[in-house]
Protein backbone atom coordinates (compact mmCIF):
# COMPACT_ATOMS: atom_id res chain seq x y z
CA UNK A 1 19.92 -67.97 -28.57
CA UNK A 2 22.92 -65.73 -28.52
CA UNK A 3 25.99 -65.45 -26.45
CA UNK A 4 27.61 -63.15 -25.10
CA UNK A 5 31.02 -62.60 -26.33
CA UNK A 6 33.10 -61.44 -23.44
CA UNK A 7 31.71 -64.06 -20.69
CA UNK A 8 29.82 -66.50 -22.62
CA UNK A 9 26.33 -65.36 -20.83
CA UNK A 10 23.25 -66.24 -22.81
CA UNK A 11 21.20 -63.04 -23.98
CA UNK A 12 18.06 -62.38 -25.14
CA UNK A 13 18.09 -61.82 -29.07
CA UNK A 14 17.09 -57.98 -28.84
CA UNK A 15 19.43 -57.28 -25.62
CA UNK A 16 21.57 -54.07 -26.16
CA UNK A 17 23.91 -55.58 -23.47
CA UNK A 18 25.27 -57.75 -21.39
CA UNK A 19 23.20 -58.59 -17.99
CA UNK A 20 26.46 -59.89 -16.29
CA UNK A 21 29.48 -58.11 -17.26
CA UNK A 22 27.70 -54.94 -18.57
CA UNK A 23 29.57 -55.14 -22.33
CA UNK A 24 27.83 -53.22 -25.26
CA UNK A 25 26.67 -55.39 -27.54
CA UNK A 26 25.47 -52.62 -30.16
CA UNK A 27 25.09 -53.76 -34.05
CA UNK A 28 28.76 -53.74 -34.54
CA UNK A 29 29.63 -55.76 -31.49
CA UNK A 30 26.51 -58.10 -31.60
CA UNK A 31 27.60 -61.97 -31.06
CA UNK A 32 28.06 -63.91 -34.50
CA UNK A 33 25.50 -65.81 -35.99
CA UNK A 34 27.86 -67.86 -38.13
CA UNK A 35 29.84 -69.27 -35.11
CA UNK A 36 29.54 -73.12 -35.36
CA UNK A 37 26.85 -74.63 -33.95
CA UNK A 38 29.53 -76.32 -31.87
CA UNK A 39 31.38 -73.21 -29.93
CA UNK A 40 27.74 -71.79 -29.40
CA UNK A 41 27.30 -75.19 -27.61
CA UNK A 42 30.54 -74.65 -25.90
CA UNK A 43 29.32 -71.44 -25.16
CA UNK A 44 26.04 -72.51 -23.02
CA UNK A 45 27.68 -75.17 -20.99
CA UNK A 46 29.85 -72.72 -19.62
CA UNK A 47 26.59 -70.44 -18.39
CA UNK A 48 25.64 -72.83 -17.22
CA UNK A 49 29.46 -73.80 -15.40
CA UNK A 50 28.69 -70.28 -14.10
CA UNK A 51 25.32 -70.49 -13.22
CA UNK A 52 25.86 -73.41 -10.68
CA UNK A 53 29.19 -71.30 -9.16
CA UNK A 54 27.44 -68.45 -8.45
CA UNK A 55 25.04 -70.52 -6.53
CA UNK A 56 28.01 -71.98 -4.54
CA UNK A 57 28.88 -75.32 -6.16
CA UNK A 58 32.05 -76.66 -6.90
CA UNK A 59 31.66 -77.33 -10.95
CA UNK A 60 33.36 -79.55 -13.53
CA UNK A 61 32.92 -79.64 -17.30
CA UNK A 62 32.73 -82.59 -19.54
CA UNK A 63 33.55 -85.23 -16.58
CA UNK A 64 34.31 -88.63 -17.71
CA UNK A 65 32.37 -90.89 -14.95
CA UNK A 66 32.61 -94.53 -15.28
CA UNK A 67 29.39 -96.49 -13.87
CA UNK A 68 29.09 -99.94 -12.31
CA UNK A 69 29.23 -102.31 -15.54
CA UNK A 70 32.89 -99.82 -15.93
CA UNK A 71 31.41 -97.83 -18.76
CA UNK A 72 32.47 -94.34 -19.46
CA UNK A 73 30.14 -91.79 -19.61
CA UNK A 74 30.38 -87.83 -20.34
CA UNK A 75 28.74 -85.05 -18.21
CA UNK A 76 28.56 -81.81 -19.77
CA UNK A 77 28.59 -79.98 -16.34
CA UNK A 78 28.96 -81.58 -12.73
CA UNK A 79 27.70 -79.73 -9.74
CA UNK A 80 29.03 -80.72 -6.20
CA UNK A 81 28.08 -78.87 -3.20
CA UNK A 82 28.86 -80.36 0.56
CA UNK A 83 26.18 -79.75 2.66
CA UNK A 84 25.61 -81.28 6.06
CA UNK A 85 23.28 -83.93 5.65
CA UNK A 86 26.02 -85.12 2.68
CA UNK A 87 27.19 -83.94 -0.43
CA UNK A 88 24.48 -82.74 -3.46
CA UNK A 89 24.99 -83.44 -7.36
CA UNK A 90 23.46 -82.30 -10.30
CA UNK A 91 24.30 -83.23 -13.78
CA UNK A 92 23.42 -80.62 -16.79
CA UNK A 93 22.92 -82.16 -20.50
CA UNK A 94 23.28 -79.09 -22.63
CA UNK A 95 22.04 -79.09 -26.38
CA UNK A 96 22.51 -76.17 -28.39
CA UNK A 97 19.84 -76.73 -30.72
CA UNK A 98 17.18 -75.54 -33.02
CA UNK A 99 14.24 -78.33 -32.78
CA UNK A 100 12.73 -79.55 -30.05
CA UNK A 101 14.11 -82.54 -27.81
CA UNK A 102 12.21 -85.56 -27.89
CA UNK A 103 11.07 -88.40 -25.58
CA UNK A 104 14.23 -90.80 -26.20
CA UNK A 105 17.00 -88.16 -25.41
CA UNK A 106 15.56 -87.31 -21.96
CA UNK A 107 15.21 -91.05 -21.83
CA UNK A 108 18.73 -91.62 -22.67
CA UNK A 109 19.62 -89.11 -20.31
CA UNK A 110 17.89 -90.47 -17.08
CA UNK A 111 19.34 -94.02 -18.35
CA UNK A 112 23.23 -92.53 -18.01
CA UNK A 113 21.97 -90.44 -14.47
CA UNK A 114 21.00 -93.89 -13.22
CA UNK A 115 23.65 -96.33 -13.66
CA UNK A 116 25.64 -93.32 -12.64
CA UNK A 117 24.30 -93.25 -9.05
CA UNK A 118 22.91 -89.18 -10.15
CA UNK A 119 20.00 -88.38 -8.57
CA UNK A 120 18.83 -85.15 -10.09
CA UNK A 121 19.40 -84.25 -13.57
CA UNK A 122 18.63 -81.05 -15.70
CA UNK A 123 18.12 -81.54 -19.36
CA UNK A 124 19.05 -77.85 -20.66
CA UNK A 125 17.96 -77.41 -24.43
CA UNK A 126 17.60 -73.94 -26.84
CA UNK A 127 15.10 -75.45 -28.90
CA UNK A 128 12.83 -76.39 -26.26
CA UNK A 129 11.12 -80.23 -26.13
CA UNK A 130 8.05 -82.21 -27.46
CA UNK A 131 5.22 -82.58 -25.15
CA UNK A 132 5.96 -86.39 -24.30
CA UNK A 133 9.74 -85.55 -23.80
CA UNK A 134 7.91 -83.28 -21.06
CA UNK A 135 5.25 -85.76 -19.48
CA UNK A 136 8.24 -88.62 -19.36
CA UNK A 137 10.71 -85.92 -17.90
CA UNK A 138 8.00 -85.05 -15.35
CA UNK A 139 7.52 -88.63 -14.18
CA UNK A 140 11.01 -89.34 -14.44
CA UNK A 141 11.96 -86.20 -12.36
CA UNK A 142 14.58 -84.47 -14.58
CA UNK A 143 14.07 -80.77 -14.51
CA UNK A 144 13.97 -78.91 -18.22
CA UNK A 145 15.04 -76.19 -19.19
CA UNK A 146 13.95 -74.46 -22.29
CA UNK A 147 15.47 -70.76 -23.61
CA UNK A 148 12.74 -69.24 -22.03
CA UNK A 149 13.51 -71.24 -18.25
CA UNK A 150 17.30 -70.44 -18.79
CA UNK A 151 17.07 -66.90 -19.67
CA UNK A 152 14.94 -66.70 -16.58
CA UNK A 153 17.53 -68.49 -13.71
CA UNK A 154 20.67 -67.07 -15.33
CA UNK A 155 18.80 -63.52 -15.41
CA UNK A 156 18.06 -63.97 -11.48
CA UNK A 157 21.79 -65.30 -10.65
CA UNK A 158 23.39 -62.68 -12.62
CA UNK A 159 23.16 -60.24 -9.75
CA UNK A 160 26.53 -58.07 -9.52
CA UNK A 161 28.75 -60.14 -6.61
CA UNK A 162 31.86 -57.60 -6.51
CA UNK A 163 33.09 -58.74 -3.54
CA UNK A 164 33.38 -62.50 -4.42
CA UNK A 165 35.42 -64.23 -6.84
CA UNK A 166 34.42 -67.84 -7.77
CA UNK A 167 36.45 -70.66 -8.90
CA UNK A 168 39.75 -68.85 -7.50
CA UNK A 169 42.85 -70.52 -6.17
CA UNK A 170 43.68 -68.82 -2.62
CA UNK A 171 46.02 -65.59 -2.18
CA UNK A 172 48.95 -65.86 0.53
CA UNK A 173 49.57 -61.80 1.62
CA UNK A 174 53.11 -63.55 2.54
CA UNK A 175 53.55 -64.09 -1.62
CA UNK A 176 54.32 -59.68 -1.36
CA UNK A 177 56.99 -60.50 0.23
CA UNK A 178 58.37 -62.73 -2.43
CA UNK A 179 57.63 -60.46 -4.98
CA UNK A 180 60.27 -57.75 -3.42
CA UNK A 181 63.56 -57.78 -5.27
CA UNK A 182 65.73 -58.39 -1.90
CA UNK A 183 68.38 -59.77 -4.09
CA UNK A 184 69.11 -56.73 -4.29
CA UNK A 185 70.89 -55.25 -1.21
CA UNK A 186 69.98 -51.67 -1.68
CA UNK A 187 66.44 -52.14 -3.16
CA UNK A 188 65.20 -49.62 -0.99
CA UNK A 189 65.79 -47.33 -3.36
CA UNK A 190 63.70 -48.24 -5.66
CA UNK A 191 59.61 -46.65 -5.61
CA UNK A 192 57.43 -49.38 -5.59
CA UNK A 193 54.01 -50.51 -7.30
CA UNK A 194 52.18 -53.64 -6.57
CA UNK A 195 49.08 -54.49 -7.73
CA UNK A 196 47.32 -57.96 -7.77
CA UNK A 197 45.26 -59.57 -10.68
CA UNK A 198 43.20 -63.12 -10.79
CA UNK A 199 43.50 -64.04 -14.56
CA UNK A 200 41.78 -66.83 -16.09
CA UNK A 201 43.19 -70.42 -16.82
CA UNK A 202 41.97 -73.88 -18.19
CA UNK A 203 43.30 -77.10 -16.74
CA UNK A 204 42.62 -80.24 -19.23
CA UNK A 205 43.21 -83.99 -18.45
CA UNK A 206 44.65 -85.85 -22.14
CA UNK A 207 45.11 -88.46 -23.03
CA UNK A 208 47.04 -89.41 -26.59
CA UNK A 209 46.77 -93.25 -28.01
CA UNK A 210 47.90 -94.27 -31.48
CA UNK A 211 49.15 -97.20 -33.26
CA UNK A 212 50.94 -97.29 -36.42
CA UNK A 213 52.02 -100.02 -38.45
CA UNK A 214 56.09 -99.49 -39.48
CA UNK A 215 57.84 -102.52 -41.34
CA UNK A 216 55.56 -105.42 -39.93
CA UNK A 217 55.26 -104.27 -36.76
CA UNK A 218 52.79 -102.56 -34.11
CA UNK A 219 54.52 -99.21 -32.47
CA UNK A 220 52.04 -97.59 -30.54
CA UNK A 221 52.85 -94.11 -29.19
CA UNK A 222 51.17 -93.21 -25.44
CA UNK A 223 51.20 -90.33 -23.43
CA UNK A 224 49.10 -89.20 -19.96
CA UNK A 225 49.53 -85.91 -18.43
CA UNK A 226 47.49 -81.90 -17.51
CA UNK A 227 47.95 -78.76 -19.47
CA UNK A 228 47.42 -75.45 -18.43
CA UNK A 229 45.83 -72.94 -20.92
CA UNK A 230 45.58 -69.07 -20.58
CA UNK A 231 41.53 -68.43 -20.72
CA UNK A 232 42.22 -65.37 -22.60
CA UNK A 233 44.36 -65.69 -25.76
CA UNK A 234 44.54 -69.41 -25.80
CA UNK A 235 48.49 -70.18 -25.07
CA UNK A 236 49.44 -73.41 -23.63
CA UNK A 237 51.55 -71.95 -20.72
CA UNK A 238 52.65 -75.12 -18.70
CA UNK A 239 52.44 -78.93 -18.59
CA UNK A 240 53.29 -81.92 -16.82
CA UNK A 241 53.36 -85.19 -18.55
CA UNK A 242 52.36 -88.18 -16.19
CA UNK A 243 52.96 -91.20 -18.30
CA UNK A 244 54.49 -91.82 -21.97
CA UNK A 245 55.81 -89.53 -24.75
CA UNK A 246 56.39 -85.54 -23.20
CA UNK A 247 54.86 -83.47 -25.33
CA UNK A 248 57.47 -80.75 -26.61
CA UNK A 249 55.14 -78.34 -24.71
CA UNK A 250 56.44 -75.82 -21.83
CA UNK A 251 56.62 -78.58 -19.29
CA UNK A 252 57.55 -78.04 -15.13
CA UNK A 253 57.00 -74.48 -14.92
CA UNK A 254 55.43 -71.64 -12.62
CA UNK A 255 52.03 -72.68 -13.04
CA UNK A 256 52.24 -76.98 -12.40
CA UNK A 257 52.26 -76.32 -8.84
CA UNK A 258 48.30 -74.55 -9.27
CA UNK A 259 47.44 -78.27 -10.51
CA UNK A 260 46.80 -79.37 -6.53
CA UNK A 261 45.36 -76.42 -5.20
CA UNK A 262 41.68 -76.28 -4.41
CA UNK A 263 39.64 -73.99 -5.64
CA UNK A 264 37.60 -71.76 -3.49
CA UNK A 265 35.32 -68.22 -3.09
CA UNK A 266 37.53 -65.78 -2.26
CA UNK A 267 36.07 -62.77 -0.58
CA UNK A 268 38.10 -59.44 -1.67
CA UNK A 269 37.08 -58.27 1.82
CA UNK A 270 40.40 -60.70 3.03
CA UNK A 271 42.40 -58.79 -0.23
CA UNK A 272 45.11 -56.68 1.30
CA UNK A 273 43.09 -53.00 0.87
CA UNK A 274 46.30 -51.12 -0.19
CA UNK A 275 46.32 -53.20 -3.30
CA UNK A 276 44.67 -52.93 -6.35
CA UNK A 277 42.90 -56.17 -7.34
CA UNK A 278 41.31 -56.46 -10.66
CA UNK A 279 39.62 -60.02 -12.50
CA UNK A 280 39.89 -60.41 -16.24
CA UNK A 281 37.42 -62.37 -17.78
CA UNK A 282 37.85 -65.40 -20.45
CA UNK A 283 37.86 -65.12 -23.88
CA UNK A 284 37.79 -68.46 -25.08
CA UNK A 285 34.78 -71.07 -23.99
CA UNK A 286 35.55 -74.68 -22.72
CA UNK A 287 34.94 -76.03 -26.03
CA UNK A 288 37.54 -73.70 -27.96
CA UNK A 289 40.11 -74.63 -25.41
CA UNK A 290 39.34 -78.39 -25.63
CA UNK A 291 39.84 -78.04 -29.26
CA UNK A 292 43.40 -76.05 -29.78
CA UNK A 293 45.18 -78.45 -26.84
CA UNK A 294 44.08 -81.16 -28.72
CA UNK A 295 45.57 -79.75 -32.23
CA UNK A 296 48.90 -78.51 -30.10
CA UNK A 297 49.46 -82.08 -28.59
CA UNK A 298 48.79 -83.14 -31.95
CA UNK A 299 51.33 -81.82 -32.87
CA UNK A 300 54.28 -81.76 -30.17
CA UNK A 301 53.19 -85.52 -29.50
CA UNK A 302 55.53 -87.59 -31.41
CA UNK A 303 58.11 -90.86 -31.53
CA UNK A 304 60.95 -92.00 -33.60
CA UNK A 305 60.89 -95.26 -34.71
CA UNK A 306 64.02 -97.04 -35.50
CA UNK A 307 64.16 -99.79 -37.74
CA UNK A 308 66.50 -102.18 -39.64
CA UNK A 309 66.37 -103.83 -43.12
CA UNK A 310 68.91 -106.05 -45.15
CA UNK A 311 70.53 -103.19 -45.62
CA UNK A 312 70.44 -100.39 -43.94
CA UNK A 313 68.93 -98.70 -40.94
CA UNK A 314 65.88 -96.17 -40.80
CA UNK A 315 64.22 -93.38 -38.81
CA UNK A 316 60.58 -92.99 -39.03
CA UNK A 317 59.05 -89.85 -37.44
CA UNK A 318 55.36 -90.77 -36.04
CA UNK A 319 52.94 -88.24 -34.62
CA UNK A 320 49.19 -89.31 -33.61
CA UNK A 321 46.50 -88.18 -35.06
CA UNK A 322 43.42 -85.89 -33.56
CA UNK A 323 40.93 -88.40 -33.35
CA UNK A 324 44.01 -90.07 -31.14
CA UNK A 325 43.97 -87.24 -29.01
CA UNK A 326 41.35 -87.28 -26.04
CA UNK A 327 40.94 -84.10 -23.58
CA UNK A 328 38.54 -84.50 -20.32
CA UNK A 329 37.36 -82.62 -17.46
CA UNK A 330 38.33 -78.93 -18.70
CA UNK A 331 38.21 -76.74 -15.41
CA UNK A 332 38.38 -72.76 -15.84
CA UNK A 333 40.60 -71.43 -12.84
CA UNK A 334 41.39 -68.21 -11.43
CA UNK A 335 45.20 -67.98 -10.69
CA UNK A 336 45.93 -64.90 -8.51
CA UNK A 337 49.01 -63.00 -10.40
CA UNK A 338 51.26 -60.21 -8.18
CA UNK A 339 52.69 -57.64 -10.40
CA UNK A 340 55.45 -55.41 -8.77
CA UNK A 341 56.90 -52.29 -11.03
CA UNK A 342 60.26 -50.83 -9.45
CA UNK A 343 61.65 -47.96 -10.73
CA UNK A 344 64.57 -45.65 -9.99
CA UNK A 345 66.63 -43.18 -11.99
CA UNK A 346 66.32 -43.74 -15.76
CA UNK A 347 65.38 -47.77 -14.87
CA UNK A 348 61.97 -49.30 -14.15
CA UNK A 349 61.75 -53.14 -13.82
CA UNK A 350 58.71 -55.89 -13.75
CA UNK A 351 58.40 -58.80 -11.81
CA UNK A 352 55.44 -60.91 -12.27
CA UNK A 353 54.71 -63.86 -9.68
CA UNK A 354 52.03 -66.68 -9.70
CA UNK A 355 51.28 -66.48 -6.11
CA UNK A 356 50.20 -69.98 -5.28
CA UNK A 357 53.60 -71.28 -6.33
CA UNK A 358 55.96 -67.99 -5.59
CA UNK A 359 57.29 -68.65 -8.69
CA UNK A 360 58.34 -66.04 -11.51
CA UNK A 361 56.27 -65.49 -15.04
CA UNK A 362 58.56 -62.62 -15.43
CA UNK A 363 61.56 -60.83 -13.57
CA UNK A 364 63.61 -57.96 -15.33
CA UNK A 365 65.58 -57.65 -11.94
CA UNK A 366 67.22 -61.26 -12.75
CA UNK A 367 70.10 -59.90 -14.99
CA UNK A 368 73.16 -57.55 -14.97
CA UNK A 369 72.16 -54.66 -17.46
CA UNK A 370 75.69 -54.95 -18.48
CA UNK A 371 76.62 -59.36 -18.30
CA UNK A 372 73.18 -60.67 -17.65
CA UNK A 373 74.66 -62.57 -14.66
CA UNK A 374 72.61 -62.19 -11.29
CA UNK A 375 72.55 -58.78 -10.13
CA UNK A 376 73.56 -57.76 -6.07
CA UNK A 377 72.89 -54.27 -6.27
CA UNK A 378 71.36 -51.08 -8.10
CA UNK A 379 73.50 -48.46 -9.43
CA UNK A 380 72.61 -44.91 -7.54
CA UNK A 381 73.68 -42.99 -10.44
CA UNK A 382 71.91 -44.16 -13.34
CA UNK A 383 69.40 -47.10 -11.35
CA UNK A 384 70.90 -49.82 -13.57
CA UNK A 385 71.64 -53.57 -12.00
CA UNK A 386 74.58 -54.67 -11.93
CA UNK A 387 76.16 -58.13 -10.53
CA UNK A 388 79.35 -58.13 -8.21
CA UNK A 389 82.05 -57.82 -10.98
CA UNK A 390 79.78 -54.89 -12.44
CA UNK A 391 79.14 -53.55 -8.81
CA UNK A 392 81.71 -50.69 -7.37
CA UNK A 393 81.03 -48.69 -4.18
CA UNK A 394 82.56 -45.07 -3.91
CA UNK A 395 85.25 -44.85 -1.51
CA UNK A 396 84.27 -41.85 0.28
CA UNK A 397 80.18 -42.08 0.65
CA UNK A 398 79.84 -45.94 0.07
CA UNK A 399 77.28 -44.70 -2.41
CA UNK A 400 76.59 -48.29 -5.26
CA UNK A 401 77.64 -47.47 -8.21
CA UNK A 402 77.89 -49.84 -11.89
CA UNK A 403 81.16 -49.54 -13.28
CA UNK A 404 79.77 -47.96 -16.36
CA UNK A 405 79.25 -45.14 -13.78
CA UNK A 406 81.66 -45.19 -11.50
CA UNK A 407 85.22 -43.11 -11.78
CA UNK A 408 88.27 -45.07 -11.30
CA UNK A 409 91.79 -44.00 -9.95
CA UNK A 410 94.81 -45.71 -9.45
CA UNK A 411 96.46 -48.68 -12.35
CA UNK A 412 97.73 -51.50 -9.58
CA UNK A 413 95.47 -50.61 -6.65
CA UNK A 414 92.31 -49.03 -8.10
CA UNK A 415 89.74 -46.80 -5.64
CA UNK A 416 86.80 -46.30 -6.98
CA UNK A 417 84.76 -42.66 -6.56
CA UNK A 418 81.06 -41.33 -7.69
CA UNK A 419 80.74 -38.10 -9.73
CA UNK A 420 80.19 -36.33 -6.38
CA UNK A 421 83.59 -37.27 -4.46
CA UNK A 422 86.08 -37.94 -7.50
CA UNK A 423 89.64 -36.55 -6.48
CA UNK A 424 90.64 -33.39 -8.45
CA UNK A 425 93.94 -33.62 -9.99
């Protein structure tokens, strides 16, 4: 069963495009068939992630659950939804495959459901199952789904919602605010654009434990934390490490602060109307993302180990290895980002804010265009920033001026002048 390769949506093999997001999937643009059997796996977990959202559930991908006896168990997709008589769960077992599913996986699967304290399961499978994986399911009461059965429900839940976006952190209007350069004291000036966009992020649990054997003895190298991934060209964009070795990742930033915000439905009816929202969708599936963090804490993981012999004194440089490396419960977030462009004279400037934290991605108004120290003002003559040693005001209209444009008089007392109001000799 193909994908689709701008949302991940399963599609039927003849489809000319996509049911969901409306791409063209002509000849040239149809979804690879050589993709590993693992990514297309990836791939149909996350419909069905989506699936369960856009029927209101809170979801969760490859949850590590421990049962009763304190073994650990994997879920390939949660579903929580609070209702008033209590809270509803569904686990999904997804299986990308090409032969049908027989009697002792759906056995298997009611097995982990039950020590697990799940009462209703859905066994989701491509390649359909063997009639007594269906009579056992049946008295068991697991629900299958076969390609036909999932082409079916994701058909009849892919009806446009433009007016919702699901598995979004929550917009503050106040966060416009914020995004206004008042540093500056004559920003004013300035013609401004603001638009707001929710962009898609991944936020993965790891954690790293290896051992290695140096001189005799056991060093083992440990670390606990989150990462943050952009859903759309793969970066890892923040961290925070919670216990162990920091990974020489970007660590503390704009987006760590996202990590404790719920996620939520946010109606674009509560949007402010006078700006322009838009909602990119991910590139990369669950599976993909699980992958590179694990190779890029592979890599920025590491430890010296310093050792003595009879006769002198070494450095050895460990790093784990990626079987060392475990990532779990991969969400896919929505992070609203407020984009303000300024411009003025020959000048236009971009700040970009995350707006759950108020913090800056990016902010070309943070540096004197002539020292790079913190601006105070814009320069009414050619709109550049300048900072307080940079900044001159003309003595007759009070006009702000940078000193690469204003005109200067005087050698022990100077006055300063614009173009305008400079004293004729």
């Amino acid at each position: 069963m193909p994908f689709c390769p701008n949302c991940g949506s399963s599609l039927d093999s003849s489809a000319l495009y996509c049911v969901k997001c409306g791409s063209n999937l002509s000849k040239t643009e149809q979804p690879s068939t050589h993709s590993s059997m693992k990514e297309k796996g990836g791939a149909l977990e996350d419909s069905i992630a989506d699936y369960f959202r856009r029927m209101g559930f809170d979801v969760q991908l490859r949850q590590r659950m421990r049962d009763r006896f304190d073994v650990s168990h994997e879920i390939d997709v949660l579903a929580s939804k609070r209702e008033s008589f209590g809270t509803i769960q569904i686990a999904a077992e997804c299986k990308y495959v090409r032969t049908p599913i027989d009697i002792k996986e759906v056995r298997n699967f009611h097995d982990k459901l039950t020590t697990l304290g799940i009462t209703k399961g859905i066994f989701v499978s491509t390649g359909g199952f063997t009639a007594d994986a269906e009579a056992h399911a049946s008295a068991l009461g697991v629900e299958l789904w076969d390609d036909r059965t999932l082409q079916n429900k994701l058909a009849k839940s892919e009806i446009p919602q433009r007016d919702v976006i699901h598995d979004a952190l929550a917009f503050n209007p106040s966060m416009i605010s914020v995004l206004s350069p008042r540093h500056l004291r004559n920003a004013n000036v300035f013609s401004e654009s603001v638009s707001l966009c929710f962009k898609p992020y991944y936020f993965l649990d790891y954690h790293c434990f290896s051992q290695h054997t140096v001189a005799g003895n056991v060093v083992d190298i440990e670390s606990k934390g989150k990462v943050i991934m952009d859903g759309v060209n793969g970066q890892i964009v923040d961290s925070r490490t919670l216990a162990g070795e920091p990974p020489t990742l970007p660590s503390n930033g704009p987006f760590v602060g996202c990590l404790s915000n719920p996620m939520e439905t946010v109606a674009t009816t509560n949007l402010p109307a006078k700006i322009p929202v838009s909602v990119i969708s991910h590139k990369l599936d669950s599976t993909r993302a699980k992958d590179l963090v694990k190779i890029e804490l592979m890599k920025n993981i590491s430890r010296n180990y310093t050792y003595s012999t009879t006769r002198t004194v070494h450095t050895k440089h460990l790093k784990p290895k990626k079987k060392d490396v475990d990532v779990l419960n991969v969400q896919l977030v929505k992070i609203p980002l407020l984009t303000g462009t300024y411009q003025y004279k020959n000048y236009t400037y971009t700040r970009i804010c995350v707006a759950p934290t108020g913090l800056f991605l990016l902010d070309h108004t943070a540096g004197c265009t002539i020292c790079r120290k913190s601006p105070r003002l814009v320069c009414e003559n050619c709109g550049g920033v300048a900072c307080e040693s940079h900044g001159k005001k003309c003595l007759v209209c009070g006009k702000n001026l940078c000193s690469n444009c204003v005109i200067s008089k005087g050698i022990i007392s100077k006055k300063h002048y614009c173009i305008e109001h400079q004293p004729k000799d």
